[in-house]
Protein backbone atom coordinates (compact mmCIF):
# COMPACT_ATOMS: atom_id res chain seq x y z
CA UNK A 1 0.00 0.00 0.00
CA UNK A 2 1.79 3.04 -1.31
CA UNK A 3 1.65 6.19 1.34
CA UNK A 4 3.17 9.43 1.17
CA UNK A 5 4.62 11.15 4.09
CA UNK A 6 3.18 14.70 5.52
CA UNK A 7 4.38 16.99 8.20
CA UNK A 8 1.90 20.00 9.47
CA UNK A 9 3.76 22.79 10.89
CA UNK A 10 3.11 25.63 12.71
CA UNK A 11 4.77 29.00 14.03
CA UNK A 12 5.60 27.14 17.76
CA UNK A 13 6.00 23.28 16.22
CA UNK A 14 5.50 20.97 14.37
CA UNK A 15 2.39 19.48 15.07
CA UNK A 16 2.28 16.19 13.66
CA UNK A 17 3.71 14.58 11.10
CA UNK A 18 2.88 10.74 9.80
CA UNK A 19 2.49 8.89 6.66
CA UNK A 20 -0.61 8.57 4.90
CA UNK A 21 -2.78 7.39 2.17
CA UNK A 22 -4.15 10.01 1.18
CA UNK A 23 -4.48 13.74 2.55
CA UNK A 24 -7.48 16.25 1.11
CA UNK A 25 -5.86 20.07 1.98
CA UNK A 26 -8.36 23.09 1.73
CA UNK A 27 -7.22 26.18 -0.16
CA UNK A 28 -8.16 29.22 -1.27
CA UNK A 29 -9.88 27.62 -4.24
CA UNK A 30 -11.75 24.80 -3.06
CA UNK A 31 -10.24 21.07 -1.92
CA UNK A 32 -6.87 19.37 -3.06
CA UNK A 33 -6.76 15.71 -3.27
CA UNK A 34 -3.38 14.54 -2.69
CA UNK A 35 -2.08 10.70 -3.77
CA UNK A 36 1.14 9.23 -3.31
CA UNK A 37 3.14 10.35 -6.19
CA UNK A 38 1.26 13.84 -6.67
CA UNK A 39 2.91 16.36 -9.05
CA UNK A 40 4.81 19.08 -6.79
CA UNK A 41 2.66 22.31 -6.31
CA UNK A 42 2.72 25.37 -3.94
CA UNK A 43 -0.70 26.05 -2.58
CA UNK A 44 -2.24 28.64 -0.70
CA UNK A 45 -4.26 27.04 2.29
CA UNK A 46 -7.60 28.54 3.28
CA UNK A 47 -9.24 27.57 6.31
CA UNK A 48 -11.44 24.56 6.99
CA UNK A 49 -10.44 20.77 8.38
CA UNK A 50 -7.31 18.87 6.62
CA UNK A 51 -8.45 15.07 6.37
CA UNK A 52 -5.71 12.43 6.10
CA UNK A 53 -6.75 8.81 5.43
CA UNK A 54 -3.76 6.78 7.32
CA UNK A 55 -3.10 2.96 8.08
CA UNK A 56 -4.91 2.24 11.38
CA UNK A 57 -3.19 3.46 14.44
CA UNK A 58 -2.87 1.72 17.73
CA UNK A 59 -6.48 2.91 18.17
CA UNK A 60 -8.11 1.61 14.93
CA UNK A 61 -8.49 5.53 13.50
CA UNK A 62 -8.34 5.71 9.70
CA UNK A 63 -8.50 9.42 9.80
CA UNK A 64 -6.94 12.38 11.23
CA UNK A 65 -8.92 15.51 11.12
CA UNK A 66 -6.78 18.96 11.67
CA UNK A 67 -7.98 22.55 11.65
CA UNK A 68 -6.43 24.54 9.15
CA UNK A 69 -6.83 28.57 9.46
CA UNK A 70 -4.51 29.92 6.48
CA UNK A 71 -0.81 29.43 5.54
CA UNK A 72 1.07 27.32 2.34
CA UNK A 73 1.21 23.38 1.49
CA UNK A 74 4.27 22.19 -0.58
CA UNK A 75 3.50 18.57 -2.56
CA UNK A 76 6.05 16.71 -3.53
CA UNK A 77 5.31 12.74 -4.86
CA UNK A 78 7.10 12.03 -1.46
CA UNK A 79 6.12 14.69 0.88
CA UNK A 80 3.43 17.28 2.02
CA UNK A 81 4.49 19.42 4.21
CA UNK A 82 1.64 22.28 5.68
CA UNK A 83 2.97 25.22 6.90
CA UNK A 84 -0.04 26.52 8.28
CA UNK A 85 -0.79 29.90 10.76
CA UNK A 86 -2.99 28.51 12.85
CA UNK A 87 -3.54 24.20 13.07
CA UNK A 88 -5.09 22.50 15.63
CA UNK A 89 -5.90 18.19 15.70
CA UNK A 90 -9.93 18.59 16.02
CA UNK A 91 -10.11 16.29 18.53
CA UNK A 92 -7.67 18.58 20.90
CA UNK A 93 -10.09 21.43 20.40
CA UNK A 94 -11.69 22.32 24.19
CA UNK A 95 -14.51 24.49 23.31
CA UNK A 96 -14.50 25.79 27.26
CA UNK A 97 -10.81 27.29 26.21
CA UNK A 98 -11.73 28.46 23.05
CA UNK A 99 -14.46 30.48 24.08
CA UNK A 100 -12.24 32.17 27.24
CA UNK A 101 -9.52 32.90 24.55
CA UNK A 102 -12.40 34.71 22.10
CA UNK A 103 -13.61 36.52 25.28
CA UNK A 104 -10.22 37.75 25.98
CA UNK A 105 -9.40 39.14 22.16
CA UNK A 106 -12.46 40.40 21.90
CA UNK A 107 -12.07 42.82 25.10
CA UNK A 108 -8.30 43.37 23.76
CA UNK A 109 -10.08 44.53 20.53
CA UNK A 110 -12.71 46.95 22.38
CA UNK A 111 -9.88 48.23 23.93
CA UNK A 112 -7.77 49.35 20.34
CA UNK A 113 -9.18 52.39 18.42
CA UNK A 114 -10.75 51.91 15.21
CA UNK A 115 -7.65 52.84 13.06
CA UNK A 116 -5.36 51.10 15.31
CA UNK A 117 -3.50 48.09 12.98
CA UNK A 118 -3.24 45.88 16.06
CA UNK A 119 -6.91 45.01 15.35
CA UNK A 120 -5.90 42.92 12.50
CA UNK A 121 -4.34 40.56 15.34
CA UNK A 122 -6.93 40.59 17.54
CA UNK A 123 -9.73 40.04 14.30
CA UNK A 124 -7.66 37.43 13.07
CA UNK A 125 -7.47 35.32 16.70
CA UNK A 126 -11.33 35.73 16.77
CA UNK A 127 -12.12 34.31 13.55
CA UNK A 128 -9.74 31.33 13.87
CA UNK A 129 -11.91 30.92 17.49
CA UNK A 130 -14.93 30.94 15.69
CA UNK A 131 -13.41 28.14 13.19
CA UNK A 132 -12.29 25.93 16.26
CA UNK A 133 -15.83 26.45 17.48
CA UNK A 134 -17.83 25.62 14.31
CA UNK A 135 -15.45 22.74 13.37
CA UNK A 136 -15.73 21.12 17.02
CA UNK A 137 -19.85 21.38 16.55
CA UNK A 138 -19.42 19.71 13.68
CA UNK A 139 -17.38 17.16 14.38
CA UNK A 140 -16.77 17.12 18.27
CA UNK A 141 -15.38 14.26 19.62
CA UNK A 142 -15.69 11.91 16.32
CA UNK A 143 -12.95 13.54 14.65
CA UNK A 144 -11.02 9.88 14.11
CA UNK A 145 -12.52 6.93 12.98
């Protein structure tokens, strides 16, 4: 069974990395099926849930579902690697946390004045909250399979 390898990467580490069967990455124009053996591209990511089909794990999961909020993919035939900005395993996602951390940006925003550019920052940390939100409704604790 041919796999190809993938590595998903972000600012503080790398946050997993595996081989797989297949992986489907979300850009900016829609879904990216990736194969072993996939002509090398350069992709811009958008923001959604990265699905890799593996081999079973220790567990029996066939699937690894990860948040993706913006960034780049390089594919290789070998190698995918996803340098994302924000990535989080959906199954890691503690909606409790989430919504504190929204709380908190959105009272750092209230604080900024309208033409300030550190709203950008704070905007930015709020949508990717309101991702991890709507992607743990969706798939809450399910994520692997």
């Amino acid at each position: 069974m041919d796999t190809i390898k993938y590595q998903v990467v972000r600012p503080d580490k790398l946050l997993h990395e595996g081989d797989a069967l297949s992986l489907t990455l979300l850009t900016r124009t829609g879904e990216l099926g990736v194969l072993p053996g996939h002509a090398s591209e350069i992709c811009a990511l958008g923001e959604g849930v990265m699905r890799v089909s593996q081999v079973p794990d220790e567990q029996g999961n066939t699937q690894r579902l990860i948040a993706i909020y913006g960034g780049y993919a390089e594919v290789t035939a070998e190698l995918v690697i996803v340098l994302a900005d924000h990535a989080r395993d959906v199954n890691d996602i503690d909606p409790d946390v989430v919504l504190d951390t929204k709380e908190d940006a959105e009272d750092a925003l209230d604080e900024l004045d309208d033409d300030d550019p550190g709203r950008a920052y704070w905007e930015s940390k709020i949508h990717w909250c309101d991702l991890l939100l709507k992607v743990h409704e969706r798939y809450g604790a399910t994520a692997q399979n």
